[in-house]
Protein backbone atom coordinates (compact mmCIF):
# COMPACT_ATOMS: atom_id res chain seq x y z
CA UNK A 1 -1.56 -5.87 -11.16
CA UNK A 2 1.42 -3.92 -9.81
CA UNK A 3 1.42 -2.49 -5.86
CA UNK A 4 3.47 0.29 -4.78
CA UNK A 5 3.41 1.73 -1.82
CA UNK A 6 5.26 5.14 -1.19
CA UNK A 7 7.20 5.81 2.21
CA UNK A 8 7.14 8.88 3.64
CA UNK A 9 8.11 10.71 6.52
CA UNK A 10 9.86 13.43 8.57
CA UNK A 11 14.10 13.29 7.92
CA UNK A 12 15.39 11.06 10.59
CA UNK A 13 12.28 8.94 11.47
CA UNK A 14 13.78 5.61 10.63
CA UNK A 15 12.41 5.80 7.07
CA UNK A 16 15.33 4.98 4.93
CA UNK A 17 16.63 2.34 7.80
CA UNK A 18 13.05 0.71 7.52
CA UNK A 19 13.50 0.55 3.56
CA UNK A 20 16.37 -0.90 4.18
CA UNK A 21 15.10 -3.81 6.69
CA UNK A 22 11.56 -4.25 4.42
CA UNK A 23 13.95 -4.95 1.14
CA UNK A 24 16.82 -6.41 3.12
CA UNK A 25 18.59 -4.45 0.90
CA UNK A 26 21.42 -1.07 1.42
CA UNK A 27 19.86 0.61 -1.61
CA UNK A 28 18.37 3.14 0.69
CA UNK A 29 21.53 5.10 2.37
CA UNK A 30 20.50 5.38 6.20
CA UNK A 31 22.11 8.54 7.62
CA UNK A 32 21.64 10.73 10.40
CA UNK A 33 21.03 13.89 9.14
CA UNK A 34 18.66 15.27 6.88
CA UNK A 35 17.87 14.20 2.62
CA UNK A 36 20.32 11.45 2.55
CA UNK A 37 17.36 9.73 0.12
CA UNK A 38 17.25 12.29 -2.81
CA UNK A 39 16.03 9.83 -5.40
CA UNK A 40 13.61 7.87 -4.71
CA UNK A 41 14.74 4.00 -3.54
CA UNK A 42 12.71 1.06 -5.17
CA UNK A 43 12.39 -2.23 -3.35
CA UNK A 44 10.46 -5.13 -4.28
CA UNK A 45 9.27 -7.14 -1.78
CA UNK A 46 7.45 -10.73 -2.24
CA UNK A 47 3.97 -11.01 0.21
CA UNK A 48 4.38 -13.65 2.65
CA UNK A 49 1.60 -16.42 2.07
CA UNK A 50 1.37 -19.65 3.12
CA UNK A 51 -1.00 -21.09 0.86
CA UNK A 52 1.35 -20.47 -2.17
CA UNK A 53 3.54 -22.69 -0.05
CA UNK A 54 1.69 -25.31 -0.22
CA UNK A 55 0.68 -25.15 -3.74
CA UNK A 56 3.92 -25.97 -4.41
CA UNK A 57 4.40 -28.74 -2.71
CA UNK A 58 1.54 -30.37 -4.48
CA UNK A 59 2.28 -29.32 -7.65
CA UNK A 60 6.12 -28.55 -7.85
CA UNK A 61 6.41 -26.57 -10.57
CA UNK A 62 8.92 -26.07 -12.55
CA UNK A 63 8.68 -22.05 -11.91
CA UNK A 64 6.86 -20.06 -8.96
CA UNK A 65 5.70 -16.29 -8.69
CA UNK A 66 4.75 -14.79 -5.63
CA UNK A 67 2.54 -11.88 -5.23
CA UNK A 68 5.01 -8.74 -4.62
CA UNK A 69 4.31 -5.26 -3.30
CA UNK A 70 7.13 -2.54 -4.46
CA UNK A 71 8.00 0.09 -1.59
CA UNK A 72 9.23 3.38 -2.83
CA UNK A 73 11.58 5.39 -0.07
CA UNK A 74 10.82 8.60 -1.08
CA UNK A 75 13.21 11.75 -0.11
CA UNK A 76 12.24 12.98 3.39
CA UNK A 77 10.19 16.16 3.39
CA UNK A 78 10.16 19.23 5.99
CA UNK A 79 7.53 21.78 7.18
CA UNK A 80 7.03 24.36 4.36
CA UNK A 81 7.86 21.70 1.19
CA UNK A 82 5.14 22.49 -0.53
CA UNK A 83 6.60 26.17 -0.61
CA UNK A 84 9.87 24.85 -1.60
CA UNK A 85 11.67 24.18 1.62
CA UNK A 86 14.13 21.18 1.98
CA UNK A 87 13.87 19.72 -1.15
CA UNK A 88 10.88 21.20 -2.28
CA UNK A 89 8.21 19.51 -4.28
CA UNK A 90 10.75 16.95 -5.94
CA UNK A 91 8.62 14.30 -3.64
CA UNK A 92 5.30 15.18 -4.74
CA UNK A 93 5.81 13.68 -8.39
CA UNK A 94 7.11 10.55 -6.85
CA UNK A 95 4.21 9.98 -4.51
CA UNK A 96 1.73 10.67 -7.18
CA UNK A 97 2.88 7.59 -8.95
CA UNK A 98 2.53 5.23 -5.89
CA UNK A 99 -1.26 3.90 -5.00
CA UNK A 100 -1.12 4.52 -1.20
CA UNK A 101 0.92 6.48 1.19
CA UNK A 102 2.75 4.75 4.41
CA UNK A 103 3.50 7.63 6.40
CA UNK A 104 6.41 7.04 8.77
CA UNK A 105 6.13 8.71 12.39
CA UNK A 106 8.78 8.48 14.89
CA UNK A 107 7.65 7.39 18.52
CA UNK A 108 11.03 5.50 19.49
CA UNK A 109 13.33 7.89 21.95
CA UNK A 110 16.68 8.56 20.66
CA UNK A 111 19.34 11.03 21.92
CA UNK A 112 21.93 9.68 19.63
CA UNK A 113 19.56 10.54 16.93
CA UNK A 114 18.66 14.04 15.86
CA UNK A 115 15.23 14.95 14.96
CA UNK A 116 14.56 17.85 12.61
CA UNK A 117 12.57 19.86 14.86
CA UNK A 118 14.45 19.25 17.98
CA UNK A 119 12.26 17.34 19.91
CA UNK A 120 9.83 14.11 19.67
CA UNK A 121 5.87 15.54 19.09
CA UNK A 122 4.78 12.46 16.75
CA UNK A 123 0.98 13.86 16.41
CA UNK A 124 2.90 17.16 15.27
CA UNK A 125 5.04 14.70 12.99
CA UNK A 126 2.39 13.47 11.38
CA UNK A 127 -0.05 17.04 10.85
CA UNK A 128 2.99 18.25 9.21
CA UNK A 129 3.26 15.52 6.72
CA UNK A 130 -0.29 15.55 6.06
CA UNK A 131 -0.24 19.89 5.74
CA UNK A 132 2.20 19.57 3.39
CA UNK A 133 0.03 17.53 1.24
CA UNK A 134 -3.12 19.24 1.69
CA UNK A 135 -0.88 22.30 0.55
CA UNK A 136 0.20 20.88 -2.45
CA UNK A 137 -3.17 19.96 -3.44
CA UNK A 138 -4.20 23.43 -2.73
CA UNK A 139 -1.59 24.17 -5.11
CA UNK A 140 -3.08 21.96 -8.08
CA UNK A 141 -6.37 23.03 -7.28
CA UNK A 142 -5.95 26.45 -7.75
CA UNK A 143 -3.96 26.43 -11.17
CA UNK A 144 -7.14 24.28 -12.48
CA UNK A 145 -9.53 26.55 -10.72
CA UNK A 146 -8.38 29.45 -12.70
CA UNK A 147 -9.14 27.98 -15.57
CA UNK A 148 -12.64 25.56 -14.77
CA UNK A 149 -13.90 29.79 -13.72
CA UNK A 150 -12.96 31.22 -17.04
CA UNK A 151 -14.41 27.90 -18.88
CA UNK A 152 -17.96 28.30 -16.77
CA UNK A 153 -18.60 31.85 -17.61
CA UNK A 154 -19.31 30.40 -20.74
CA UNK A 155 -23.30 29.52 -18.96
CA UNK A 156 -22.31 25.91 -19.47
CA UNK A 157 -24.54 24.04 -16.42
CA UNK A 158 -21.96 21.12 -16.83
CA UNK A 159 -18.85 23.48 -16.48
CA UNK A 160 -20.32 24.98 -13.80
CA UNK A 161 -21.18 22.20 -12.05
CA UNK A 162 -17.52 21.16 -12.36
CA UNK A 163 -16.68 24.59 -11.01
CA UNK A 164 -19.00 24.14 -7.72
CA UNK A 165 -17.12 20.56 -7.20
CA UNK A 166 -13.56 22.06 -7.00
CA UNK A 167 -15.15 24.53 -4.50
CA UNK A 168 -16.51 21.75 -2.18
CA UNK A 169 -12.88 20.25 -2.38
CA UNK A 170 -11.17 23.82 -1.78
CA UNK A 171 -13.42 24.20 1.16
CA UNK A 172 -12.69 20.41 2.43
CA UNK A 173 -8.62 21.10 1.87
CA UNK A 174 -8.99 24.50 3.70
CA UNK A 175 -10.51 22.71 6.81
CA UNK A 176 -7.36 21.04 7.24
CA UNK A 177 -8.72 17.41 5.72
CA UNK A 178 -7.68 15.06 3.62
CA UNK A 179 -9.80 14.63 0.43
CA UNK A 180 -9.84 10.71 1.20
CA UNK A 181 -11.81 11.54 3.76
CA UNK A 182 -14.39 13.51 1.98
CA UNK A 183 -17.20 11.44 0.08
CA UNK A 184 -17.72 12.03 -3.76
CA UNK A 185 -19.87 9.56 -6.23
CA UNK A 186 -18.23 7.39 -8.72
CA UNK A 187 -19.07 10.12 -11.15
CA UNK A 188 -17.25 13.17 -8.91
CA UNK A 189 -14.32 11.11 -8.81
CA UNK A 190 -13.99 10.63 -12.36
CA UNK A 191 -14.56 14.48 -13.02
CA UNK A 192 -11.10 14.90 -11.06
CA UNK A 193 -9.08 11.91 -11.33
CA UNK A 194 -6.56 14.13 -13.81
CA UNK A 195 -5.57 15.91 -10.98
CA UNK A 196 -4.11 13.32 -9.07
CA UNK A 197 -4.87 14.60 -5.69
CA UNK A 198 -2.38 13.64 -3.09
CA UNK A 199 -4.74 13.23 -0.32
CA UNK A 200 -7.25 11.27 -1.91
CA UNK A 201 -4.81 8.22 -2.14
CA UNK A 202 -4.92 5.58 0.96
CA UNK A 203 -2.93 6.49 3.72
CA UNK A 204 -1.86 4.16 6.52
CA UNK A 205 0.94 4.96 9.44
CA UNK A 206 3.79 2.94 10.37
CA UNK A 207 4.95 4.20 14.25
CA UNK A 208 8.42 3.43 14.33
CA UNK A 209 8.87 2.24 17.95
CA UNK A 210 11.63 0.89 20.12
CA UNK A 211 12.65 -2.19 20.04
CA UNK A 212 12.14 -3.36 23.90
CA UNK A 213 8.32 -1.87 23.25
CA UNK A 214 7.31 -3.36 20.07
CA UNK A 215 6.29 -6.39 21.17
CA UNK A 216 3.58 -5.29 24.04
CA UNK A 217 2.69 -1.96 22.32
CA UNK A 218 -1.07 -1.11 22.92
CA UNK A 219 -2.14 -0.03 19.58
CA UNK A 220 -5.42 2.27 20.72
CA UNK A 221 -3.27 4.15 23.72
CA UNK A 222 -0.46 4.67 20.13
CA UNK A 223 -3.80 5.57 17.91
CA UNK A 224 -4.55 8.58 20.54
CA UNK A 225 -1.04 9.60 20.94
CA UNK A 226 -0.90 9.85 17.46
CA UNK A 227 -4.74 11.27 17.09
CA UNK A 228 -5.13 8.71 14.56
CA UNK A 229 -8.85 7.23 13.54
CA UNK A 230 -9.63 3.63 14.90
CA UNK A 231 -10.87 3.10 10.61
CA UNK A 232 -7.21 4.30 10.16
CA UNK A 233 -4.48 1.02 9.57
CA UNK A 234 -1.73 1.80 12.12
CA UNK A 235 1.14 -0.40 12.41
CA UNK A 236 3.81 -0.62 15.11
CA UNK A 237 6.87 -1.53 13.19
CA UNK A 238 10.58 -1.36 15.02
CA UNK A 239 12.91 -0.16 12.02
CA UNK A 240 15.84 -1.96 13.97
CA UNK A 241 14.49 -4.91 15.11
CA UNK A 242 13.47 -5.36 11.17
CA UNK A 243 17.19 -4.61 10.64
CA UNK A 244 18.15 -7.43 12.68
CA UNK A 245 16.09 -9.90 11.10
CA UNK A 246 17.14 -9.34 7.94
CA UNK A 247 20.60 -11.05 9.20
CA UNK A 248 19.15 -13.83 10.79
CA UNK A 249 18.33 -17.74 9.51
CA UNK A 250 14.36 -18.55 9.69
CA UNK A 251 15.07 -20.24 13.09
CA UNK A 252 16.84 -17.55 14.48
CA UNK A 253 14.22 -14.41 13.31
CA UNK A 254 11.48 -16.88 14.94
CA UNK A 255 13.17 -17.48 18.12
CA UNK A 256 14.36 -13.82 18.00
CA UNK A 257 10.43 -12.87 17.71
CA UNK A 258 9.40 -14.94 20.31
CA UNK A 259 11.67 -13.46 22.80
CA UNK A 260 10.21 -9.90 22.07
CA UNK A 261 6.69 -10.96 22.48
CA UNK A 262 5.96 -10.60 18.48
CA UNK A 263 3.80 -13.19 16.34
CA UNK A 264 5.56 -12.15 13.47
CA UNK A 265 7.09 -9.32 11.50
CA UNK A 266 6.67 -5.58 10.73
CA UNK A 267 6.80 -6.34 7.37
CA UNK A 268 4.36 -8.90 7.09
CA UNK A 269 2.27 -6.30 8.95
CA UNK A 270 2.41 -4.05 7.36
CA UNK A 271 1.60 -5.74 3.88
CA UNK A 272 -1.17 -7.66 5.75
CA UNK A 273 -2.77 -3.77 6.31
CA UNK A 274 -1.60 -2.37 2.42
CA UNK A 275 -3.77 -5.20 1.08
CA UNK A 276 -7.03 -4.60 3.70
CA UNK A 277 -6.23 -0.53 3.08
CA UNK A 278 -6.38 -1.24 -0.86
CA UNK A 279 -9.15 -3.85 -0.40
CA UNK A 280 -6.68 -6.44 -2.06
CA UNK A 281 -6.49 -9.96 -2.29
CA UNK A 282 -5.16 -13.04 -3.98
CA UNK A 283 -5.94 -15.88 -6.27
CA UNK A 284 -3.74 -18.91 -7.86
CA UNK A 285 -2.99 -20.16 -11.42
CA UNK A 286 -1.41 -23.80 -10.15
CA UNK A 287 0.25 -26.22 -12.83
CA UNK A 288 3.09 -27.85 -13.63
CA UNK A 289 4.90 -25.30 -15.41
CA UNK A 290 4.18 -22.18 -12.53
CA UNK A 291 2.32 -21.80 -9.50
CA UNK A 292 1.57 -18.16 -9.43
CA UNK A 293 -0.21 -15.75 -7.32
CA UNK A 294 -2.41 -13.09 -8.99
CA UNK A 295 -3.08 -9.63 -6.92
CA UNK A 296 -6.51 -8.23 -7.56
CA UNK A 297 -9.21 -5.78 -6.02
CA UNK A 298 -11.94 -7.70 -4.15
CA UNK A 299 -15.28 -7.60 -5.69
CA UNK A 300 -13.82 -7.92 -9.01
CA UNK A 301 -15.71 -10.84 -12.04
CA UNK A 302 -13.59 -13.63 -13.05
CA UNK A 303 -12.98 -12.02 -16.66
CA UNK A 304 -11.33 -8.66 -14.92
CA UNK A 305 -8.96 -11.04 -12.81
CA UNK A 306 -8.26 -13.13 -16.07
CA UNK A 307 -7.28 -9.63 -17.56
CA UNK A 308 -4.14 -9.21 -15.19
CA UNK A 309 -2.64 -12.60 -16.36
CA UNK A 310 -2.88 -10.98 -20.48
CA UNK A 311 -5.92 -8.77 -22.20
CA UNK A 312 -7.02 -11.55 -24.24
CA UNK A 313 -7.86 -13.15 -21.51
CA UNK A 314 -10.05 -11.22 -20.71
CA UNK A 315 -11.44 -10.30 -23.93
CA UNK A 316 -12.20 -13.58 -25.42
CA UNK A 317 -13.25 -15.04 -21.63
CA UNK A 318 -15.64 -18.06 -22.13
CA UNK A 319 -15.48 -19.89 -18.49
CA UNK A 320 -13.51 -19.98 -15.38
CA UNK A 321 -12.19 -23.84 -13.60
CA UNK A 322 -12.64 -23.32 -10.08
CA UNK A 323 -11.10 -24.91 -6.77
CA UNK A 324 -11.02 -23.35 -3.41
CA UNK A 325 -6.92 -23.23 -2.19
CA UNK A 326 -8.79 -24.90 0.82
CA UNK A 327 -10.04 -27.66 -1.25
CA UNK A 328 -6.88 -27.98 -3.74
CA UNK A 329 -4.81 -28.34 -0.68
CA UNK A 330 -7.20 -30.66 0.85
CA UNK A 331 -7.17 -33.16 -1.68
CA UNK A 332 -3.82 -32.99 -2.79
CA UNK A 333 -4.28 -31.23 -5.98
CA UNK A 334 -7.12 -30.75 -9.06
CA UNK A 335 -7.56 -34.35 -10.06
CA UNK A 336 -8.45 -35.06 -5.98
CA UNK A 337 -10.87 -32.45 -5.48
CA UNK A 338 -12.54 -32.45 -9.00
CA UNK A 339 -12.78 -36.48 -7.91
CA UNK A 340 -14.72 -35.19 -5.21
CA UNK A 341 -16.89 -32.55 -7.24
CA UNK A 342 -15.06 -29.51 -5.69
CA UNK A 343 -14.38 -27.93 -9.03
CA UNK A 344 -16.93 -25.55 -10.27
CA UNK A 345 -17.36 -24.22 -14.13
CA UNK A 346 -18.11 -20.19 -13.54
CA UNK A 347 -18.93 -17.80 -15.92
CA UNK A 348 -18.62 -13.90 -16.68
CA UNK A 349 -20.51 -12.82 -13.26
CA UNK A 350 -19.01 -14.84 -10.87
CA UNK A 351 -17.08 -12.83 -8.05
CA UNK A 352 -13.41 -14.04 -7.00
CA UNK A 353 -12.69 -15.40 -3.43
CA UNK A 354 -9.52 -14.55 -1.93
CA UNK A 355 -7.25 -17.61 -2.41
CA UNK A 356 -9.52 -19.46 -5.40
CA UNK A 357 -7.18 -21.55 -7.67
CA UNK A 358 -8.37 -20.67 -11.39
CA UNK A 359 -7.96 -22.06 -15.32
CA UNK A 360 -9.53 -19.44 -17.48
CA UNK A 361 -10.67 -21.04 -20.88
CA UNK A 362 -11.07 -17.90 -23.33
CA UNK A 363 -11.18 -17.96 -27.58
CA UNK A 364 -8.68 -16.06 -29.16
C-alpha cells in the first residue's frame, strides 16, 4: 500500500528546505520569501529498517524493495486561505489526496529569515494552520448541508438522521476542533467519507528547531509551548542539520550526530511517528529473486496483507508460510528455522506481526 504524507506549514518555516533534506533532493526550491512551492513537490523516501538489512544478507537476492513513504511539499498557506488569500485553496485539493498531515511549525530564531507575520508565535503558527482547515471544512460542509436539508424534508428518518450528523460536525468545527478529534462509529464515518474532511486525517507536528538545540530539546516543555496534546506525535526535526547530512558519507552523518547529542535522524523520526500515527507496520516476502518489504495497517488477516502484493492473492488465499524476521534471522534463513519447527502454516484469521516473513499459497 502507498504512504503519503503531506507537508504543510506557514511560508518561511523551513518547509521546502526540510523537503529538500528528507528527499536529499533540490526538487523543492527553498527561498526566503513567500509561495516559492506553487506545485506541489513529490519525494519518495525509502523507511529505514534494519531487519530488511539483514534479510538480505541471508538471502541475497537478486532484487530488493524497501518500504517507502512519499512526502508531498505542498505550497505554503497564509491566514485567511480558505477565503482565498495567498494562494487560496489551490492547497486544499493537494492535501486531500495525502493520508496524514505533517504540519511544519517554526521554533528556530532567525533574523536573517523573514517570517510572514513578523515575529516568532509558533502556538499562533500552528492555530492558524489548523483554522484554515477547520474553515475549509466549514466550507464543504455547508455546500452539502444545503442540500442533506432540502433531501430530509422529504420525512425520510435516514436523511434526517444524516442531517443531525452534519450538525454535530458543524457544531464540533465551530468550537474551533478538529473533526479527528471528535468520535463517530464505523458507520458515521462511512456516512461522510465523500466529503473528505481535512481535519479528520492524522495530523502530527514537526518543530523545526535550531541546530545547536536539537539534540537536548525537551519534547514536553516544546509540547506546551506549542499547546500540543501529549497523544499528539511531535517531532523535533532541524531542517539544516538534515541539510547537512544529506552531504555527508554514513561515517561522517554518524559522527556528525553524535557530536550534537542525536541517536539518529529527523527523518527516521519522523517516519518512525507517520507509521505509529497511521498504526502501520511491516512484513517480508524473502527469496531469491526479491526481498521485499510490504506496508500494512496493524490488525489486518493474512489474506488482506496478501492483497497488497496482487488481488488474487487475496482472492484465491488458501494458507500463509510463516517465520518470525527474529527467527529467519536467527537461523540463517527458512530451511534453518523450519529445521527447527519455527515455521507455522496460518490460515484466513490469523493476524500479521510487524516484521513476519510470509509465502502466501492461493489458487488462481
Amino acid at each position: 500500500m502507498s504512504l503519503k504524507i503531506g507537508i504543510v506549514g506557514l511560508p518561511n518555516v523551513g518547509k521546502s528546505t526540510l523537503f529538500n533534506a528528507l528527499t536529499r533532493s533540490k526538487s523543492a526550491e527553498a527561498a526566503n520569501y513567500p509561495f516559492c512551492t506553487i506545485d506541489p513537490n513529490v519525494g519518495v523516501v525509502e523507511v529505514p529498517d534494519e531487519r530488511i538489512d539483514q534479510l538480505i544478507k541471508i538471502v541475497n537476492p537478486a532484487k530488493t524493495i524497501p518500504a517507502v513513504i512519499e512526502f508531498v511539499d505542498i505550497a505554503g498557506l497564509v491566514k485567511g486561505a480558505s477565503e482565498g488569500e495567498g494562494l487560496g485553496n489551490k492547497f486544499l485539493s493537494n492535501i486531500r489526496e495525502c493520508d496524514a498531515i505533517a504540519q511544519v511549525i517554526r521554533v528556530f530564531e532567525d533574523p536573517d529569515v523573514v517570517h510572514v507575520h513578523g515575529e516568532i508565535e509558533p502556538q499562533k503558527d500552528r492555530e492558524i494552520i489548523e483554522a484554515e482547515l477547520i474553515f475549509a471544512d466549514l466550507q464543504t460542509l455547508d455546500k452539502r448541508m444545503k442540500k442533506a436539508e432540502g433531501e430530509a424534508k422529504s420525512g425520510d428518518k435516514f436523511k434526517r438522521a444524516y442531517v443531525d450528523l452534519l450538525k454535530r460536525i458543524e457544531l464540533h468545527l465551530h468550537q474551533g476542533k478538529l473533526l479527528s478529534h471528535m468520535d463517530f462509529t464505523k458507520e458515521e464515518k462511512a456516512e461522510f467519507y465523500d466529503l473528505h474532511f481535512l481535519t479528520m486525517k492524522p495530523l502530527l507536528y514537526i518543530a523545526n528547531v535550531h541546530e545547536n538545540e536539537v539534540g537536548n530539546i525537551d519534547v514536553e516543555t516544546l509540547r506546551k509551548k506549542l499547546d500540543i496534546s501529549g497523544n499528539s506525535e511531535l517531532v523535533p526535526i532541524s531542517a539544516r542539520v538534515e541539510e547537512e547530512l544529506g552531504s555527508f558519507s554514513d561515517s561522517e552523518a554518524a559522527e556528525y550526530l553524535e557530536t550534537l547529542g542525536m541517536k539518529e535522524t529527523g527523518l527516521n523520526q519522523l517516519i518512525k511517528a507517520s507509521y505509529r500515527l497511521l498504526d502501520l507496520i511491516t512484513y517480508f516476502t524473502a527469496g531469491v529473486t526479491e526481498v521485499h518489504a510490504w506496508t500494512i495497517h496493524r490488525g489486518w488477516t493474512a489474506p488482506k496483507a496478501a492483497g497488497v502484493i496482487h488481488t488474487d492473492f487475496e482472492k484465491g488465499f488458501i494458507r500463509a508460510e510463516v517465520i518470525s524476521c527474529e527467527d529467519f534471522i536467527a537461523n540463517n534463513g527458512e530451511i534453518g528455522a523450519k529445521d527447527k519447527g519455527l515455521m507455522r502454516l496460518e490460515g484466513k484469521e490469523y493476524v500479521v506481526n510487524d516484521g513476519d516473513v510470509m509465502h502466501f499459497r492461493f489458487s488462481k
